[in-house]
Structures are given as C-alpha cells and as structure tokens.
Protein backbone atom coordinates (compact mmCIF):
# COMPACT_ATOMS: atom_id res chain seq x y z
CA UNK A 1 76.18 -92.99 5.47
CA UNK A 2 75.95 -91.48 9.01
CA UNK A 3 72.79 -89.57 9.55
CA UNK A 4 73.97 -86.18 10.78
CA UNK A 5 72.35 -82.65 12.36
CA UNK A 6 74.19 -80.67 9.59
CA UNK A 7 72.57 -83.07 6.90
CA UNK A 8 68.85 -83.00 8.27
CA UNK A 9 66.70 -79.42 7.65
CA UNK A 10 64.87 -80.42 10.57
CA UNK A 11 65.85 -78.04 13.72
CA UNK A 12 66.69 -80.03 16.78
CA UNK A 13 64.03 -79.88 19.99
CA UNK A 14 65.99 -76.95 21.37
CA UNK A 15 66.10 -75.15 18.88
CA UNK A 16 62.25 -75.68 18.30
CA UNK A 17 61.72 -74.62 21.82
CA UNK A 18 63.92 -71.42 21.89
CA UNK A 19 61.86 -70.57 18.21
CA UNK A 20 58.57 -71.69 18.72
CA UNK A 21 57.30 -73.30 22.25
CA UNK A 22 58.68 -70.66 24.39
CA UNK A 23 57.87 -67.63 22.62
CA UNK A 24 54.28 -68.86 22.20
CA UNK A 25 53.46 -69.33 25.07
CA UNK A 26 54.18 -65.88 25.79
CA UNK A 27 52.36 -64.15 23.33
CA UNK A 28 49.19 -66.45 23.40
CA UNK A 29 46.54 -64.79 25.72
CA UNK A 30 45.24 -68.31 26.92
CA UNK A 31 48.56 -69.89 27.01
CA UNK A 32 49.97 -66.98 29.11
CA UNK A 33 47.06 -67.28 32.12
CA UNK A 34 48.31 -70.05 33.52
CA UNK A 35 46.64 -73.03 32.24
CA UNK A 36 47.80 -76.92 33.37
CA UNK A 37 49.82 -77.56 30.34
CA UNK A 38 50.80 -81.39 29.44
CA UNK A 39 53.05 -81.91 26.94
CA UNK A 40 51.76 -85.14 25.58
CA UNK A 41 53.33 -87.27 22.42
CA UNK A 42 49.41 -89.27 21.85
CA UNK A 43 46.12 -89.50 23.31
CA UNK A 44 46.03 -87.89 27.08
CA UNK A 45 43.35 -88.97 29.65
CA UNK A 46 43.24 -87.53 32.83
CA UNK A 47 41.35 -89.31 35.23
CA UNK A 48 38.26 -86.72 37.43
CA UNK A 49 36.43 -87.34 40.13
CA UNK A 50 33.12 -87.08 38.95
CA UNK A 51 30.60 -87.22 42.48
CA UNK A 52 30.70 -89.33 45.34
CA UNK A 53 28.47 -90.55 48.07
CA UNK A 54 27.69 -88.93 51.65
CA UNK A 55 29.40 -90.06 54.20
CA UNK A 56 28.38 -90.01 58.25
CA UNK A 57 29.26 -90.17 61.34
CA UNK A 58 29.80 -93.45 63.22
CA UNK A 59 30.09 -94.23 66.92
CA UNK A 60 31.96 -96.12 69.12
CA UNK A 61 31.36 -99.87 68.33
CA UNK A 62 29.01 -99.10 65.08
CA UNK A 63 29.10 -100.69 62.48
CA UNK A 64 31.05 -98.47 59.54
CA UNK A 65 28.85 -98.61 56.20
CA UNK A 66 30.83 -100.19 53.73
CA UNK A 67 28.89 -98.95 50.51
CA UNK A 68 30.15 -95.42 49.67
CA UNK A 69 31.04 -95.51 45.64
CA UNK A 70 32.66 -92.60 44.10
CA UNK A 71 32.70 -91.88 40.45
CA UNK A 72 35.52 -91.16 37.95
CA UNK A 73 35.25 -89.60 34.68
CA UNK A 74 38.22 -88.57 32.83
CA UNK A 75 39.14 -85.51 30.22
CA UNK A 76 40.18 -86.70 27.06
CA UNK A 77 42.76 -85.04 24.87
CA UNK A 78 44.55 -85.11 21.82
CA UNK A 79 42.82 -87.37 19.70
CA UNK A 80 44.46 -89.07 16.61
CA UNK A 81 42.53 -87.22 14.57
CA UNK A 82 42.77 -83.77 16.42
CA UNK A 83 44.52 -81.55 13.66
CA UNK A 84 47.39 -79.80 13.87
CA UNK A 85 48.16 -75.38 12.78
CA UNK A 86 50.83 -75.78 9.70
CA UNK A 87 51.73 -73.06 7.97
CA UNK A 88 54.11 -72.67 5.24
CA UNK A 89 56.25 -69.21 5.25
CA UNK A 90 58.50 -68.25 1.75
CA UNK A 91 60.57 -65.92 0.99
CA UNK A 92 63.18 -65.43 -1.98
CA UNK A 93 67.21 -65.84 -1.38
CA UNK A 94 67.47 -61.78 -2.07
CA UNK A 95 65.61 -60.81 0.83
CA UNK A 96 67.47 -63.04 3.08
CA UNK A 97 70.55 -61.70 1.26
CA UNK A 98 69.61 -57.75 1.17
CA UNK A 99 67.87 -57.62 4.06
CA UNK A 100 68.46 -54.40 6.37
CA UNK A 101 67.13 -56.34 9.67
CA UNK A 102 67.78 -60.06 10.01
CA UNK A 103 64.88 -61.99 8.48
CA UNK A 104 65.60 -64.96 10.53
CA UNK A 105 64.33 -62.81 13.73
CA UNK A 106 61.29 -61.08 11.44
CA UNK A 107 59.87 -64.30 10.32
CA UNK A 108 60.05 -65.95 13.97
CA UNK A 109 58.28 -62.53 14.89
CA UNK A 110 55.45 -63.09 12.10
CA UNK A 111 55.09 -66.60 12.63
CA UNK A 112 54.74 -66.69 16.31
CA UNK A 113 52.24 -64.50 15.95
CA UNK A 114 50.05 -65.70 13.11
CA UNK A 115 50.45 -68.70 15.01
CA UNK A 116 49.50 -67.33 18.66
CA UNK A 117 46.42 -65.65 16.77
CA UNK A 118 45.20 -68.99 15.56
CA UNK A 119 45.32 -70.95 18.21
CA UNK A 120 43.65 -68.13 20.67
CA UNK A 121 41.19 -68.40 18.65
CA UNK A 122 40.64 -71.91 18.68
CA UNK A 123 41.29 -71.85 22.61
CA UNK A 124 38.67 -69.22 22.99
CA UNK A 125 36.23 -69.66 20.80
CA UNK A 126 36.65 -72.85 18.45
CA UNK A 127 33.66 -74.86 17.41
CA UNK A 128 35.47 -78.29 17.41
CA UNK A 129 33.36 -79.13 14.24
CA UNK A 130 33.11 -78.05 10.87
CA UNK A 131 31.95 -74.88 10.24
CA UNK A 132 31.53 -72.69 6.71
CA UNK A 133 33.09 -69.09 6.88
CA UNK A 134 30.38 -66.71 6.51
CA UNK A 135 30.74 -62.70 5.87
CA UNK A 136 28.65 -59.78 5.92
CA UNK A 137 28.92 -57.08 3.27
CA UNK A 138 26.77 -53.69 3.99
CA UNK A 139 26.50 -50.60 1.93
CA UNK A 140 26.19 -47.82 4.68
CA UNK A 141 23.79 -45.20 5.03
CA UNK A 142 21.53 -46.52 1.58
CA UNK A 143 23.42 -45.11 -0.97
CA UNK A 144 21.21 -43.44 -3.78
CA UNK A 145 23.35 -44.37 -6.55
CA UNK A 146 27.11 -45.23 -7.72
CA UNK A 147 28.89 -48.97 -7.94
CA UNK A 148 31.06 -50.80 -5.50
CA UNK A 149 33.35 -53.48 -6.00
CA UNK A 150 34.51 -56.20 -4.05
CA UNK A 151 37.82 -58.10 -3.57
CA UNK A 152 38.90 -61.44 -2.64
CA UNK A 153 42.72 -63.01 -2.67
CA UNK A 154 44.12 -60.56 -5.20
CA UNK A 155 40.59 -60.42 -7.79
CA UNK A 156 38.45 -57.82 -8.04
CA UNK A 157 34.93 -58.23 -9.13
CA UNK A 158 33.11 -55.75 -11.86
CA UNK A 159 31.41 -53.02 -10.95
CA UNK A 160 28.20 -53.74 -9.12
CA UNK A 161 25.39 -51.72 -8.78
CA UNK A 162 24.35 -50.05 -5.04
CA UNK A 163 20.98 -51.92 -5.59
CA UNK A 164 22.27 -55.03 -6.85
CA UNK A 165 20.57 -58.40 -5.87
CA UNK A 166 22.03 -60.84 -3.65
CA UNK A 167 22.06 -63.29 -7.20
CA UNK A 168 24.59 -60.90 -8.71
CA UNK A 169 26.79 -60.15 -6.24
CA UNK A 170 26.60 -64.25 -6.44
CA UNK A 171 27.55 -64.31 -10.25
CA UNK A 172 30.45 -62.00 -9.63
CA UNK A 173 31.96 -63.37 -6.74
CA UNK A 174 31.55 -66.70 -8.22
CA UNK A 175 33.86 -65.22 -11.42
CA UNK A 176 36.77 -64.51 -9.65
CA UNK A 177 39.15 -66.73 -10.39
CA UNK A 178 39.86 -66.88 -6.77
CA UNK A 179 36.62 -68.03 -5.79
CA UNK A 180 34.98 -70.09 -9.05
CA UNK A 181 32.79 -72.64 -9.01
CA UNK A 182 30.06 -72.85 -6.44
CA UNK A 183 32.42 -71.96 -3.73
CA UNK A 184 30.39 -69.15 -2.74
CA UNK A 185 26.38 -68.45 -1.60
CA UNK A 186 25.08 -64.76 -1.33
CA UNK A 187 21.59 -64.12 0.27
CA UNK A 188 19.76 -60.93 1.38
CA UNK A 189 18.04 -57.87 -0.09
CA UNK A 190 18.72 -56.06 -2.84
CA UNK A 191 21.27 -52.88 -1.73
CA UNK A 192 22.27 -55.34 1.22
CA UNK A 193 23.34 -56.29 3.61
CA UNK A 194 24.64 -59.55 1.92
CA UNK A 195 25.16 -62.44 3.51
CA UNK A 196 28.45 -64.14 1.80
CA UNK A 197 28.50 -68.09 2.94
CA UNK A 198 31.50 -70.10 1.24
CA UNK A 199 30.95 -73.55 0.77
CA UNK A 200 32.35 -76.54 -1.36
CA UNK A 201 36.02 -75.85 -1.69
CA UNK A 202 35.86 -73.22 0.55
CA UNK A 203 33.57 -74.74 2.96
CA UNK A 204 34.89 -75.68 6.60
CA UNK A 205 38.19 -73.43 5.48
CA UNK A 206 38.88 -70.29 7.66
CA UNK A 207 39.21 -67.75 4.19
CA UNK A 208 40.63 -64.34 3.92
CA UNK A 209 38.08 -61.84 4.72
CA UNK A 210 36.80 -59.77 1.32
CA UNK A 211 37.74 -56.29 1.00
CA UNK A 212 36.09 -54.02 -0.75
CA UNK A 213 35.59 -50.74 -2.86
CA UNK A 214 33.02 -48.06 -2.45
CA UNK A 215 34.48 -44.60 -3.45
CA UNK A 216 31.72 -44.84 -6.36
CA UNK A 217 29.39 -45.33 -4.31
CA UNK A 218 26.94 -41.91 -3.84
CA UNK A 219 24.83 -40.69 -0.89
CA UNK A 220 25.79 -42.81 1.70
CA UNK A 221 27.52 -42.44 4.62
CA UNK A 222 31.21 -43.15 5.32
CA UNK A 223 33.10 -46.09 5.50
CA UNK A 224 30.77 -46.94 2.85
CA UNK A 225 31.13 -50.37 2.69
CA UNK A 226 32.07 -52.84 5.50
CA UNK A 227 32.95 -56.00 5.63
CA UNK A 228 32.18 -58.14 8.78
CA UNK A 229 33.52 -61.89 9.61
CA UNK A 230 29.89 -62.85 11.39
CA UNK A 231 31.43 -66.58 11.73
CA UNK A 232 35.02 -67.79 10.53
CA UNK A 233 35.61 -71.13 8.81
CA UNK A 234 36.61 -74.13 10.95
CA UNK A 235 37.28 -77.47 9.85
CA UNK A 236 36.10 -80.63 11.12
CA UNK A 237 38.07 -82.10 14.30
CA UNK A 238 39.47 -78.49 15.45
CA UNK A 239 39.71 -77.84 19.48
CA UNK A 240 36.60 -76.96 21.51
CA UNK A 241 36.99 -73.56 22.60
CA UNK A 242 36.36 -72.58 26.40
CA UNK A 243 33.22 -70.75 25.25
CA UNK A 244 31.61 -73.71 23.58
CA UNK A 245 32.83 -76.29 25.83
CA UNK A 246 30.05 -78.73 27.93
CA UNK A 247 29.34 -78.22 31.33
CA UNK A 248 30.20 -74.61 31.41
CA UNK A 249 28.05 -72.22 33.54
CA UNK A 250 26.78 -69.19 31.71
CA UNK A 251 25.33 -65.50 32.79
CA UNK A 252 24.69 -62.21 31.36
CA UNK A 253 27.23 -59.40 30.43
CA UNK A 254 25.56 -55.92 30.87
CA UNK A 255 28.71 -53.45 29.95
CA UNK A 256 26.79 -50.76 31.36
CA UNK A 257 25.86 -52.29 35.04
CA UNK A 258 29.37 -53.61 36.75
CA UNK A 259 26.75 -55.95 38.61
CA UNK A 260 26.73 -58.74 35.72
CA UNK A 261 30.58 -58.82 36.70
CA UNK A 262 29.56 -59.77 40.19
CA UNK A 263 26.59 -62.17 39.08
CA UNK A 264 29.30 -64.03 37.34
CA UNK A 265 31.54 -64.37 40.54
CA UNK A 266 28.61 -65.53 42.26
CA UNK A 267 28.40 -68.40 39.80
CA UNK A 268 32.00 -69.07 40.42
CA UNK A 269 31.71 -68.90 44.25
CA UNK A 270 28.12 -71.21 44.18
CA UNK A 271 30.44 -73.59 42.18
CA UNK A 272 33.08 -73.54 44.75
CA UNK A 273 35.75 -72.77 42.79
CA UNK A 274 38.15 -69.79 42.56
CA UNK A 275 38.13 -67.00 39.70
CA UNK A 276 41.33 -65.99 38.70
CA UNK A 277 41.16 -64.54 35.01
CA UNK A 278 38.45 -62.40 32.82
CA UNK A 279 38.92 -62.79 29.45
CA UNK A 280 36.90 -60.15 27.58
CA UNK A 281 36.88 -58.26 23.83
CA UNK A 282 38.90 -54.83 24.78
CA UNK A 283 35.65 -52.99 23.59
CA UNK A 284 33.70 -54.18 26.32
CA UNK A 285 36.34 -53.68 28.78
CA UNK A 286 36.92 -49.87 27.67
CA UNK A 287 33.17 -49.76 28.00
CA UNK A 288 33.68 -51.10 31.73
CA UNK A 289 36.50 -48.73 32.54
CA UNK A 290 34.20 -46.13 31.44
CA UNK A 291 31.43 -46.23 33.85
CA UNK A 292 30.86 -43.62 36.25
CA UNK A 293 29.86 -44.17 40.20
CA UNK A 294 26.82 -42.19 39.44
CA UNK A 295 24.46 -40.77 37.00
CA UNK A 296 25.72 -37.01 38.43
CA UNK A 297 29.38 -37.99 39.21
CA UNK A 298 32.25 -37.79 36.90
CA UNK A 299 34.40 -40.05 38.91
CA UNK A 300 35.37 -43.57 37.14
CA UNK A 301 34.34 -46.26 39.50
CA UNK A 302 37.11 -48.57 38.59
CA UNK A 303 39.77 -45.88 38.14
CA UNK A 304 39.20 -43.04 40.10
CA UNK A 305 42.84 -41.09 39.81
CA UNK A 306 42.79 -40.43 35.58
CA UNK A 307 46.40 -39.59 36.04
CA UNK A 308 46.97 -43.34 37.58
CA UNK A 309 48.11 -46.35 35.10
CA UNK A 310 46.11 -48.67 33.26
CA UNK A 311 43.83 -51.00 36.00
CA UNK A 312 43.69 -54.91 34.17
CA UNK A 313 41.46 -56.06 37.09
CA UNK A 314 37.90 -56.36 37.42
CA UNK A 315 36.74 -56.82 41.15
CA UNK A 316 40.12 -58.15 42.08
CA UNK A 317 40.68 -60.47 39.41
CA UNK A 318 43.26 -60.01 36.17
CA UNK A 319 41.78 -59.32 32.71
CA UNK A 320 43.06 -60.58 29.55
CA UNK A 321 41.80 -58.16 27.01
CA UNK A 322 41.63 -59.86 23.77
CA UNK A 323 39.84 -59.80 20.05
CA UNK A 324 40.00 -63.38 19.82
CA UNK A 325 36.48 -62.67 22.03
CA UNK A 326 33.46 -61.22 20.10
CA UNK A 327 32.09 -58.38 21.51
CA UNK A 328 29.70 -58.89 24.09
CA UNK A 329 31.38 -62.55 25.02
CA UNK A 330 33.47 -62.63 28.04
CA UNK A 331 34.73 -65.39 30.04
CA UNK A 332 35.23 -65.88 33.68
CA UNK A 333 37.52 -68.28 34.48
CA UNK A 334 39.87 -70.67 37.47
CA UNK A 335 42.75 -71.27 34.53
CA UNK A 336 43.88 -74.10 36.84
CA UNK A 337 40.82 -76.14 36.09
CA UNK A 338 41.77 -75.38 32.10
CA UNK A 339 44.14 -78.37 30.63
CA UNK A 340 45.76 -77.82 27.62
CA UNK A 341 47.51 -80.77 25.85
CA UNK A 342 50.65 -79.79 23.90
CA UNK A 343 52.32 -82.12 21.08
CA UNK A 344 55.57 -82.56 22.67
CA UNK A 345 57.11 -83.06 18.73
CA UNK A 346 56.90 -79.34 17.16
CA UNK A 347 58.67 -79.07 14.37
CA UNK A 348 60.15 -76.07 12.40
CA UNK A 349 61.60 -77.24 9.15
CA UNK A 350 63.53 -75.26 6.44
CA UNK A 351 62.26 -76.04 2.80
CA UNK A 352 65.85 -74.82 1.20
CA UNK A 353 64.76 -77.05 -2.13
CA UNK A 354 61.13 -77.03 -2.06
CA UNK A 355 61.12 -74.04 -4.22
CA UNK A 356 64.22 -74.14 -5.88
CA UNK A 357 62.70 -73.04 -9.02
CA UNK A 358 61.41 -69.88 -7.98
CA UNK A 359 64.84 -69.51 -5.60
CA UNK A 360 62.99 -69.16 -2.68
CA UNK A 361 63.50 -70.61 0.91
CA UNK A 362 60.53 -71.67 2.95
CA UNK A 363 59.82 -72.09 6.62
CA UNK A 364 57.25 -74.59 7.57
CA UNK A 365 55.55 -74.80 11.31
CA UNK A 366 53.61 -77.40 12.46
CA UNK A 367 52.14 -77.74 16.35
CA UNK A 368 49.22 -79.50 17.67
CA UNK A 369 47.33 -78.40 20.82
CA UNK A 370 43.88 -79.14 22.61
CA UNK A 371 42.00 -77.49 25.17
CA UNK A 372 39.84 -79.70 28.15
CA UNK A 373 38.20 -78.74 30.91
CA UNK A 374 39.11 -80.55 34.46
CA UNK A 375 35.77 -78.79 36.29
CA UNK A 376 34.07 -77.27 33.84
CA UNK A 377 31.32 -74.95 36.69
CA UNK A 378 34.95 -73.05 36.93
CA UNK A 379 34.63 -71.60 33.89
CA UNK A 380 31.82 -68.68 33.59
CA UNK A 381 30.56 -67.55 29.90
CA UNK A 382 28.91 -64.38 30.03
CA UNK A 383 26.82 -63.17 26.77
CA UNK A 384 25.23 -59.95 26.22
C-alpha cells in the first residue's frame, strides 16, 4: 500500500506552520520581542565566550606573550527530557456541521491562544522544576455570619460556615469528586484566608483555579470571596523562565518613583549591554503612566498631551505589557541576548476516530520550546 497525504491525519509542515508556528509567534509577548530563535530537531548547544585574559601592548622587537587563554561556556537547550505543551481540543460533528462561523478558524483562534498563554508563562516566569499549585481563598471584609461555597472542575462543595476551620474547608474540598483523595492541603485561620496547596495527583499539575460562592455570606464587604493563584502548578523539567534564570542582574521596582526605571538601565549600561524591551504586569505600567511631574502639577510626565495616543515606551525603550508578569515583577531586557530553542517537528493532528463513540472530532497540538540566556547581565529583574 502507498503511504499517502490524504491517508495520514497528520497535517504536513506547511500546513503546521501557516496553523500554528506563525501565528504564535505573533501573539506570544516573548516570542514577538525579537528573541534569537533556533529551530532545533534535539539537544542545542551554543558555544559563549565566557572571560578572557588582558592583553598589552608590545614593542618593536618584544617578545609577544604567548599565554592569553580565553574561556568558553556554552547555553544548553532542549534537553531530552524538556517537555513539550499538548493539548487535546474536541468538539462534536454538529457543531462543525451547524456552525454559523467556521470552526476550523475558531479553534485555531482558541488554541493559539491557550497555547501563546502557556508558554508566556513559562518564558516569563517558569520555575523549570516541579512546583505544587497553591491558591488563596479570602472571605472579605470578616463577614459576621452566612455560608459560602466553593467550586472546583464542575463540583460544588456544601455549605461552609464564614468561620469555618482550615480542617473543614479540607474535608470538603477533599469530597469533591473532582478533587478526592489527599489531593488537596488547606491551612490558615479559622474565617480565612485559606491557603489551598494541591498535592499527590494534583501536585506539580498547573489546576483550574477554584471559584467560588458567597452571596450567603453576611456583613462583609463585596466581592465577598476571592480567589487568588499565589503560585501555579509546574511540573518537573518545564523551561526556566527569564525571571528565574542564573546570572541575571536584579533591582528594585518603585511604581511610584520613575527613578527605579533608570536604576535598572544603569544595570544594563554597567553590564555593557543594550536594553531594548520592558516587560511589565499592565497594572504597574498604568501606575507608571500615571505619575505626575510634580506633587502640585497635573501634567503626566510620560504623556503630557491626554488627547495624544497610547506611549508603550519607558525612557526610550518598548514595553510589553503583559499578565503573564505578577504585579510588582518587571523585566528589563537586550532580547538579542535571549535564545529560544524551537522543536522544528510541531505537529497538529486530527483525532477523526479517537472519539468515535461520542461522534466527536478532536484536535491535538503538541510543540516544544526552551528559553536560554546567551549573557545573562542583559537581562534586568526588577521586584517591588
């Protein structure tokens, strides 16, 4: 039997590269600055200059010294066991049949971008090690009285008390039939804020966040009950985000003094390198764009004309507002120094009999990247 494009569900490279490559790229924030991108098919090492000896001047008929060494170092990148984003996407035959808009076009839309998401935040702030999700639940403004209730993947837990302890918000999470087991840890004070850690199963798994239900809730404040990711779930052998990379300089980020901004530069400049990109949470650039030239002046000192366009650029160099970055993290960066290694194989494959018996076609996505730094001093963290 000859093997055939018609009998394989597997999309051919340009087809890959017109669905997946070239529209992520756009859409990723890190992908988009302008980073050295290799597409690689294994393990990439780029070779660095590292430090060298002094040299000297020689005269006429002297002899020239013949020790001078330089070292070499080199970036690593895609390891064999660096792993790859997959994601599986179904939907039934109806919608593709009944389907006002073409879902071929709305699923490379959502994909792209759940993709994009992940891997900016990998590229940005990825641990590179394994790393349980943990979430913070609070009950605003110390309610006096009244029940919550929380919800995670579809199941809702009983009512719980506004003064319930930490052990049974444990016991009900824990009886979801989402959850189970000993998948989940709470700790903290009765009435909150709890603490939420999931572990075994769940543990080194990036988790939905939990949502949750306070309209019985009475005398607090309003929302009143939030739900904060204080660290997301990362498996073991993930990329090594700029912001948690080795070698990288680091500085303060005062959104009220536009000073920190130049500290930062400093580094850059002491560093001899660059700067060519800030990446910063858009709440701390807002909180930038709002400061004034003086305590008794009303005139923005990075926008002056209010009736003038949006101003991405912070002392000359572009920003990259993004949520990928926690607030009070921001990055200052020479991109050109970042490497990212790209699997060169992508693959988008169409499941047309994986789930025949629910008549349902799925989409499945699969790309590996990694992230290295060439001269790590280039790249600036600031922390508030």
């Amino acid at each position: 039997m000859v093997e055939s494009t018609a009998a394989n569900p597997q999309l051919l490279a340009d087809q890959v590269s017109q669905l997946l490559v070239q529209p992520l790229e756009a859409a990723s924030v890190v992908l988009s600055s302008g980073p050295r991108i290799f597409d690689t098919a294994g393990v990439l090492r780029i070779p660095k200059l590292t430090k060298s000896s002094t040299v000297g001047f020689v005269g006429e008929n002297e002899e020239i010294p013949s020790d001078h060494s330089t070292d070499f170092d080199e970036c690593v990148l895609m390891p064999t066991d660096r792993k790859s984003i997959k994601v599986i996407e179904r939907y039934s035959r109806e919608l593709a049949r009944q389907a006002v808009i073409g879902i071929d076009a709305t699923l490379k839309n959502r994909l792209v971008k759940v993709v994009s998401d992940k891997l900016d935040d990998a590229l940005l702030v990825g641990k590179g090690q394994a790393t349980n999700e943990v979430q913070t639940v609070t009950l605003n403004g110390a309610p006096s009285d009244g029940t919550f209730t929380l919800t995670f993947r579809g199941a809702t837990t009983t009512a719980l008390d506004h003064d319930n302890a930490a052990a049974g918000v444990q016991t009900a999470l824990r009886a979801l039939s989402t959850i189970g087991g000993t998948n989940v840890t709470v700790a903290g004070s009765a009435g909150g804020p709890y603490t939420v850690t999931f572990a075994s199963s769940l543990a080194a798994t990036a988790v939905d966040e939990l949502t949750a239900d306070g309209s019985e809730l009475i005398g607090g404040t309003t929302p009143p009950v939030t739900i904060a990711t204080t660290a997301e779930g990362e498996s073991a052998n993930g990329i090594t985000g700029l912001v948690n990379q080795p070698g990288v300089q680091t500085g303060e980020l005062d959104v009220t003094d536009a000073d920190s901004l130049l500290d930062a530069i400093a580094l850059a400049s002491a560093a001899e390198v660059t700067p060519n990109q800030w990446f910063i949470n858009g709440t701390d650039f807002i909180a930038l764009r709002k400061l004034k030239e003086s305590g008794d002046s009303s005139k923005y000192l990075l926008e002056s004309d209010v009736t003038a366009g949006p101003t991405y650029r912070l002392f000359g160099i572009n920003v990259r507002p993004t949520n990928k970055l926690p607030v009070g993290k921001a990055i200052l960066a020479d991109v050109s120094q970042v490497a990212i290694a790209r699997d060169e194989a992508p693959s988008v494959t169409i499941l047309s009999e994986r789930y025949a018996e629910f008549d349902q076609i799925g989409v499945r996505i699969t790309t590996r990247y990694d992230l290295g730094l060439l001269h790590p001093e280039a790249v600036i963290v600031l922390s508030a």
